[in-house]
Structure formats: structure tokens, C-alpha cells
C-alpha atoms as a PDB file:
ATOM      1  CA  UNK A   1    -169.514 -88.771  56.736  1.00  0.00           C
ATOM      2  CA  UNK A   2    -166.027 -89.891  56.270  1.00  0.00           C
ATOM      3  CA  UNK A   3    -163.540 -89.260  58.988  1.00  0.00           C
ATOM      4  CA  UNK A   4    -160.142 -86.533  58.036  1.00  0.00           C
ATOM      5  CA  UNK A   5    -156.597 -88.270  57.645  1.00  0.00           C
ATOM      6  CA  UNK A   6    -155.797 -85.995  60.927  1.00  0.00           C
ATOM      7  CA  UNK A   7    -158.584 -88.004  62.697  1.00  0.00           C
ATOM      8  CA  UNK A   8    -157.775 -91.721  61.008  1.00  0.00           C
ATOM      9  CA  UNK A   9    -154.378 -90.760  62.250  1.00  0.00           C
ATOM     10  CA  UNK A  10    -155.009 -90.102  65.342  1.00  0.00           C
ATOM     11  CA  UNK A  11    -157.288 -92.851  66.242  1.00  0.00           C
ATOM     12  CA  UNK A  12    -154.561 -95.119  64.992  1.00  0.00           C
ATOM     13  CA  UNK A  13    -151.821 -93.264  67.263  1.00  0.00           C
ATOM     14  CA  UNK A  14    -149.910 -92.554  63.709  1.00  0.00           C
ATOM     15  CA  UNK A  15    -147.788 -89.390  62.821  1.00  0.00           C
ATOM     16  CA  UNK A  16    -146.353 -89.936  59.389  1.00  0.00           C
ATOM     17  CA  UNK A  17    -148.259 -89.949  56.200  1.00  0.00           C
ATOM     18  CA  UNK A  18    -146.172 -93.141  55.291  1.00  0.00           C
ATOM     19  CA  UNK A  19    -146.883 -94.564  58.687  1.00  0.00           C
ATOM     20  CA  UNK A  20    -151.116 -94.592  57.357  1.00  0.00           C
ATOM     21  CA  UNK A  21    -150.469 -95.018  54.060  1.00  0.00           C
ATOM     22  CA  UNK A  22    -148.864 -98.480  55.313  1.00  0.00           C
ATOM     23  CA  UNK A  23    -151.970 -99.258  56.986  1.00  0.00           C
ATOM     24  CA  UNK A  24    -153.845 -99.158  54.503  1.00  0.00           C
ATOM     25  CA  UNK A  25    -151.752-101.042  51.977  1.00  0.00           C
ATOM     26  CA  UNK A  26    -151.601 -98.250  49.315  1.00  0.00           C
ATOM     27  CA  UNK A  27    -148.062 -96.158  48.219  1.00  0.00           C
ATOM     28  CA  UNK A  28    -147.162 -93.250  50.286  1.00  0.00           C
ATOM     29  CA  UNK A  29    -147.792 -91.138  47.101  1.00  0.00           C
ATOM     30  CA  UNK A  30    -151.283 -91.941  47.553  1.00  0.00           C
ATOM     31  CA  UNK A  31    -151.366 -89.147  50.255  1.00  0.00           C
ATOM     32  CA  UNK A  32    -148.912 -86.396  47.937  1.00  0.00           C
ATOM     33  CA  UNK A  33    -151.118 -83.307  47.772  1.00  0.00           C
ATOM     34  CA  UNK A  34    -153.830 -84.278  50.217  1.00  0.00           C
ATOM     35  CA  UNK A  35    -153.847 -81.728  53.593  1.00  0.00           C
ATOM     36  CA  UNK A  36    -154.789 -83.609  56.947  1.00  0.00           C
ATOM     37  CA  UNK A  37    -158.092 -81.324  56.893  1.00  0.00           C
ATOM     38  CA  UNK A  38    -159.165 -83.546  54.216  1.00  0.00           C
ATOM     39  CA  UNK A  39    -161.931 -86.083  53.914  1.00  0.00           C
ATOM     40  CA  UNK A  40    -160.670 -89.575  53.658  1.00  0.00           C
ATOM     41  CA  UNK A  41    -162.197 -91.449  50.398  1.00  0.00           C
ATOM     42  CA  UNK A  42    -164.315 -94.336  50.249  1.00  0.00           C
ATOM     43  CA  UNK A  43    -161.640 -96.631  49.404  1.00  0.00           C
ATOM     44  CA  UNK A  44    -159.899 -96.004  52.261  1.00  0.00           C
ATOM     45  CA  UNK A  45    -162.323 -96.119  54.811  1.00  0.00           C
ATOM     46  CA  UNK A  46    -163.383 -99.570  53.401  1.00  0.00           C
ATOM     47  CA  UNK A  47    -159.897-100.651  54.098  1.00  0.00           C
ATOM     48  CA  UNK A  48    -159.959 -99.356  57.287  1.00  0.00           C
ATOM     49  CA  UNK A  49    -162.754-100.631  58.300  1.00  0.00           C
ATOM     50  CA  UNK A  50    -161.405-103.977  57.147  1.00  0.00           C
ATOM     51  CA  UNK A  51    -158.056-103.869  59.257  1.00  0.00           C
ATOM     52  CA  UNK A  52    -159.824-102.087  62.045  1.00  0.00           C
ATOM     53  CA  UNK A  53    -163.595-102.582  62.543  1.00  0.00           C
ATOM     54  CA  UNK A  54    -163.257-101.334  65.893  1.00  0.00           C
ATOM     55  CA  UNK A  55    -162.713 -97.933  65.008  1.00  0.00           C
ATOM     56  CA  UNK A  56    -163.869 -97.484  61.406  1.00  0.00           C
ATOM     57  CA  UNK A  57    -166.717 -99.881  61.124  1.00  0.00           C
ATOM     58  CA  UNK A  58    -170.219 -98.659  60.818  1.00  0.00           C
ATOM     59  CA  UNK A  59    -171.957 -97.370  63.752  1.00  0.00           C
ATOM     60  CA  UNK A  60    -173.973 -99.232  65.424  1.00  0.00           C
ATOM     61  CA  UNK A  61    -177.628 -98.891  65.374  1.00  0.00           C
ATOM     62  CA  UNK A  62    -179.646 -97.958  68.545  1.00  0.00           C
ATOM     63  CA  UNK A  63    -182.512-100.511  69.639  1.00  0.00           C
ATOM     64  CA  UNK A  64    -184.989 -97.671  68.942  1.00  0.00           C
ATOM     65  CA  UNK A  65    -183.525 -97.795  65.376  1.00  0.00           C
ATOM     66  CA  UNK A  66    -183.588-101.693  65.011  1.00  0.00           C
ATOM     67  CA  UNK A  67    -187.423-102.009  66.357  1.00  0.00           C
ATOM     68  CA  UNK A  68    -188.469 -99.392  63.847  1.00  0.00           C
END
């Protein structure tokens, strides 16, 4: 399940919609229209994940998971 912008926000210590949208290398129109409550699309968590692994990578698997 994809994180909200409110909670990619926060993780990153941002405020501003233009602050994010900077992050992630898109236009700050990108976020016209879209409420904080709102699911962030794949897209974006790929580039997330890409500038920040640490807190938008996958999660990693359990050892229970890996020896099934």
C-alpha cells in the first residue's frame, strides 16, 4: 500500500507541496488538485524509493519469510 503525500512529507521533514514535488523531480503542478489524504502513485513512490531507499524502499522480509 502506498504511503499519503501527508506521510511522504512528513518522513522527509517537508511542508510545502513544492518543497516534495522538488524531491521528486516532477512540476509543482503535479500535486494541483491532490489533498494530503491522498495515496501517492506508483510513479512517485518509485522515485522515492530511488532518492531515498531508506524510507521508501520495500520492506524487508522476515527470516521466517526468506526460509519459506
Amino acid at each position: 500500500m502506498n504511503p499519503t503525500i501527508a506521510d511522504a512529507k512528513a518522513a522527509l521533514g517537508i511542508e510545502t507541496n513544492a518543497e516534495f514535488a522538488r524531491f521528486l523531480g516532477l512540476p509543482k503542478q503535479s500535486l494541483t488538485g491532490r489533498a494530503d489524504t491522498d495515496q501517492m502513485p506508483d510513479a512517485w513512490c518509485w522515485r522515492a524509493a530511488k532518492k531515498r531507499p531508506d524510507l521508501f524502499g520495500p520492506a524487508a522480509e522476515s527470516s521466517a519469510e526468506a526460509v519459506a
